[in-house]
C-alpha atoms as a PDB file:
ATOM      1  CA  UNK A   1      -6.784 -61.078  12.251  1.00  0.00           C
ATOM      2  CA  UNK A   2      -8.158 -64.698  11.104  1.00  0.00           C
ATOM      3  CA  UNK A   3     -11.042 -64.814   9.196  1.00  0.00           C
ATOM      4  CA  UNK A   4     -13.258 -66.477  11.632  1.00  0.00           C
ATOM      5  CA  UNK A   5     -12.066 -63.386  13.807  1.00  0.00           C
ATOM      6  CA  UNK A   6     -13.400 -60.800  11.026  1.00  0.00           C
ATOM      7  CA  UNK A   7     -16.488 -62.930  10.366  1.00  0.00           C
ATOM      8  CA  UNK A   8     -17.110 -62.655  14.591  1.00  0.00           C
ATOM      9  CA  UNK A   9     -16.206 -59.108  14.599  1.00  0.00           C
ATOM     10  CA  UNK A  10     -18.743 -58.373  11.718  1.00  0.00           C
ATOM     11  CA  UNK A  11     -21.303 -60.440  12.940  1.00  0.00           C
ATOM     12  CA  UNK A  12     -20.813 -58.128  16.314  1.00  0.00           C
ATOM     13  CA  UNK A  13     -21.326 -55.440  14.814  1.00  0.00           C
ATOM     14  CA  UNK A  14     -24.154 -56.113  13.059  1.00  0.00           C
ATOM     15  CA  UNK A  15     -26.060 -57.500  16.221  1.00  0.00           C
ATOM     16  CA  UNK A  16     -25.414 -54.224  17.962  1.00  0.00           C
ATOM     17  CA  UNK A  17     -26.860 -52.387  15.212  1.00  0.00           C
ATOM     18  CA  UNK A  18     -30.594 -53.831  16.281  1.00  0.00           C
ATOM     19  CA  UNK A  19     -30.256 -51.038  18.911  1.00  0.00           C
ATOM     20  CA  UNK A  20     -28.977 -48.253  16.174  1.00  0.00           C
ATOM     21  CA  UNK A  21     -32.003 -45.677  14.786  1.00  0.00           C
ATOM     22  CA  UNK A  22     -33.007 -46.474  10.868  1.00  0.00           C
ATOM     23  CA  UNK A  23     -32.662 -43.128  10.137  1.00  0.00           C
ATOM     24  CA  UNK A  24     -28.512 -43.592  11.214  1.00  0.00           C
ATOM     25  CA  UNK A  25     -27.763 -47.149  10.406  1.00  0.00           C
ATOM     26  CA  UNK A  26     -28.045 -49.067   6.637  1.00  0.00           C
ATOM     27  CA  UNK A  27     -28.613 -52.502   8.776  1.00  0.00           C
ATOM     28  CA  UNK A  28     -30.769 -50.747  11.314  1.00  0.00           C
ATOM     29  CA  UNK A  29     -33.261 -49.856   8.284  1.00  0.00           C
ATOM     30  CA  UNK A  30     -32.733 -53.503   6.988  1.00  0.00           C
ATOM     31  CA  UNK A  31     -33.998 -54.587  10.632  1.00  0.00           C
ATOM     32  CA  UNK A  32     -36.910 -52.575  10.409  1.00  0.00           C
ATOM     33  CA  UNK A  33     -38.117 -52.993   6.901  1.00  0.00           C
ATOM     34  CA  UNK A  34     -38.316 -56.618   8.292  1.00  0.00           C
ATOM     35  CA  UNK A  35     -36.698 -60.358   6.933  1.00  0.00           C
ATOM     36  CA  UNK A  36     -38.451 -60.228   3.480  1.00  0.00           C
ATOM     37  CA  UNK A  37     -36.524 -56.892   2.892  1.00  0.00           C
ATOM     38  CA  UNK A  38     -33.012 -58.682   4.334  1.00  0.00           C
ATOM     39  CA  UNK A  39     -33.580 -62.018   1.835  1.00  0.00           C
ATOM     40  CA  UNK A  40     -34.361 -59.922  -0.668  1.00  0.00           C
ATOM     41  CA  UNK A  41     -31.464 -57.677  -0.778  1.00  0.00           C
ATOM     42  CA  UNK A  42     -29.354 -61.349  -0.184  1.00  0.00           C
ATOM     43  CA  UNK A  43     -31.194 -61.951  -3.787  1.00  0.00           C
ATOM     44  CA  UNK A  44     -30.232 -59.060  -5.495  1.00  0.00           C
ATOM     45  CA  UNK A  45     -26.395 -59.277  -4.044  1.00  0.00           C
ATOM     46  CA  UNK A  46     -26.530 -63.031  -5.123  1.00  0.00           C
ATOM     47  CA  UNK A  47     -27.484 -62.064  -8.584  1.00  0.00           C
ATOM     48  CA  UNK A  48     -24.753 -59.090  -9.204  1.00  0.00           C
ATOM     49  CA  UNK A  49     -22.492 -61.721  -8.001  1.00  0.00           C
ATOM     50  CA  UNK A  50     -23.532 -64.164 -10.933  1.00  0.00           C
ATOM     51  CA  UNK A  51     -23.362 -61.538 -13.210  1.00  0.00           C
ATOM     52  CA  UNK A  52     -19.969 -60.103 -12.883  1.00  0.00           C
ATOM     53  CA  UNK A  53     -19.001 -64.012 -12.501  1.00  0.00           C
ATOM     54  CA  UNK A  54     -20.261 -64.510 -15.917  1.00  0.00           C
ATOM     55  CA  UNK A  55     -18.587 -61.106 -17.158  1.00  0.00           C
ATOM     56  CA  UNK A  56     -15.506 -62.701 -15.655  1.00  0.00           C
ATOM     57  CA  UNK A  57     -14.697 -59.429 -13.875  1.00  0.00           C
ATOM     58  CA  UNK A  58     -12.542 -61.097 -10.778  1.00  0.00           C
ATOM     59  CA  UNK A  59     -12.034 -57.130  -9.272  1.00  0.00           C
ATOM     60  CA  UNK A  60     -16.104 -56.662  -9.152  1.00  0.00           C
ATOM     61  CA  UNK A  61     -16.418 -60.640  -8.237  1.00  0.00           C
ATOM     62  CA  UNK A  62     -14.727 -60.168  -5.362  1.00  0.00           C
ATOM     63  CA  UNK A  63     -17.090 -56.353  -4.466  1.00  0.00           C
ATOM     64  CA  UNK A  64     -19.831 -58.164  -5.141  1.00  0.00           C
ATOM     65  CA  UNK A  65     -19.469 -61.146  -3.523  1.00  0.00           C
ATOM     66  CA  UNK A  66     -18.457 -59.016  -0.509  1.00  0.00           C
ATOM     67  CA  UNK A  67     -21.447 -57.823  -0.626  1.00  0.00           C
ATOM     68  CA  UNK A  68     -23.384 -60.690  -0.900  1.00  0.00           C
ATOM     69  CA  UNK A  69     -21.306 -62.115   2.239  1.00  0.00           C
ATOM     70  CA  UNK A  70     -22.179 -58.964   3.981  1.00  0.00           C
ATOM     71  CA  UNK A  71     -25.623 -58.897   3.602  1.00  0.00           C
ATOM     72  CA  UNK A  72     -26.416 -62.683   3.981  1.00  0.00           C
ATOM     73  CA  UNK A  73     -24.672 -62.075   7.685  1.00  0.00           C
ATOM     74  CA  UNK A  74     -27.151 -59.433   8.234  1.00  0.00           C
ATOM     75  CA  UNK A  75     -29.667 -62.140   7.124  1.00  0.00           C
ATOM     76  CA  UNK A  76     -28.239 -64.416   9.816  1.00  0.00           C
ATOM     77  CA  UNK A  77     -28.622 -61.380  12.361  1.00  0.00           C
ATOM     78  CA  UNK A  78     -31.962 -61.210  12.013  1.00  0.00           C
ATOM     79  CA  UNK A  79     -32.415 -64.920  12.193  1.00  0.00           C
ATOM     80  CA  UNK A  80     -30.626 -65.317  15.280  1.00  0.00           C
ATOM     81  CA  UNK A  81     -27.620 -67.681  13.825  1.00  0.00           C
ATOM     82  CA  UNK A  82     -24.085 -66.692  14.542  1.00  0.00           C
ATOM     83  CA  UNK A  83     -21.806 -67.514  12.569  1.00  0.00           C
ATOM     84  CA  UNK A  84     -20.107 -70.020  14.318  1.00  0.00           C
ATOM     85  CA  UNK A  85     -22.984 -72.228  13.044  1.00  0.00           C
ATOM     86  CA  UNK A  86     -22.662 -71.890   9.880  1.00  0.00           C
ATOM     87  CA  UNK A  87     -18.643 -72.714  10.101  1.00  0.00           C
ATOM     88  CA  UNK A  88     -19.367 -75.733  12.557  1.00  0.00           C
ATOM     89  CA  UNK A  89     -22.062 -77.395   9.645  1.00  0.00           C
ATOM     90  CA  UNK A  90     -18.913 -76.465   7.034  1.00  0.00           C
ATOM     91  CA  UNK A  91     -16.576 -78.271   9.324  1.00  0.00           C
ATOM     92  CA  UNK A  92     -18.361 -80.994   9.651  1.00  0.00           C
ATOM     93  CA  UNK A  93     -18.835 -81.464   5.663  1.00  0.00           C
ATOM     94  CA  UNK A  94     -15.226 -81.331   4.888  1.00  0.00           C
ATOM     95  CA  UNK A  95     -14.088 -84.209   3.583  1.00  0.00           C
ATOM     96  CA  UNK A  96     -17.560 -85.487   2.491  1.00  0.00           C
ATOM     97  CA  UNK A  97     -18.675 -86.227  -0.480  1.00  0.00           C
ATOM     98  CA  UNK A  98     -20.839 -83.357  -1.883  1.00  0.00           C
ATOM     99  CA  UNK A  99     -23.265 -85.891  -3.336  1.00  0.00           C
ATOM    100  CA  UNK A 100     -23.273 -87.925  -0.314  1.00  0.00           C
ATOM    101  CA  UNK A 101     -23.780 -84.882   2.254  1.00  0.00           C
ATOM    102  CA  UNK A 102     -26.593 -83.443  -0.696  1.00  0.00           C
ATOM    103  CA  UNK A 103     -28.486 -87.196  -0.291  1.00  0.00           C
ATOM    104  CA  UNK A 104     -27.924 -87.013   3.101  1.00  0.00           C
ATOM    105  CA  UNK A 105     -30.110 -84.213   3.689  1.00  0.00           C
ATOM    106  CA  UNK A 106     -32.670 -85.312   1.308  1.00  0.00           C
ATOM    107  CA  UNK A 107     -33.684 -88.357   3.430  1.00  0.00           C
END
């Protein structure tokens, strides 16, 4: 399976756990604590991330930013953006500059 493939298949998954009960699902409770709840848990993934980054700890790097990854999907659930978006905007920045495609969106 590609990675775009497991990234769809996720992202599938965590759509059709909208329709799930809180009291069965982890995401369906994210859904229904609302998108303040969702960021916030992006947050806290996005900080264990940094943390075992700076610890150097590659094995829990990788957990944690599989979390992070994860939960930042669930994020784009909510928000309605598959992730097909998100790859399209990547593809379209390769080969560009990362100062020019920063300025680029500053104007």
């Amino acid at each position: 399976m590609t990675n775009e493939a497991i990234l769809q298949e996720l992202f599938t998954v965590l759509e059709a756990r909208k329709a799930s009960s809180p009291d069965e699902s982890y995401v369906s409770s994210l859904y229904a604590k609302g998108t303040a709840k969702i960021a916030e848990k992006v947050g806290e993934e996005a900080v264990e991330t940094i943390i075992e980054a700076v610890k150097g700890d590659k094995r829990a790097l990788a957990e944690e930013s599989a979390d992070l990854l994860f939960h930042l999907m669930v994020l784009w659930a909510d928000q309605g953006i598959a992730p097909d978006a998100i790859l399209k905007i990547l593809q379209r920045r390769m080969g560009t500059s990362g100062h020019a495609e920063k300025a680029s969106r500053s104007s």
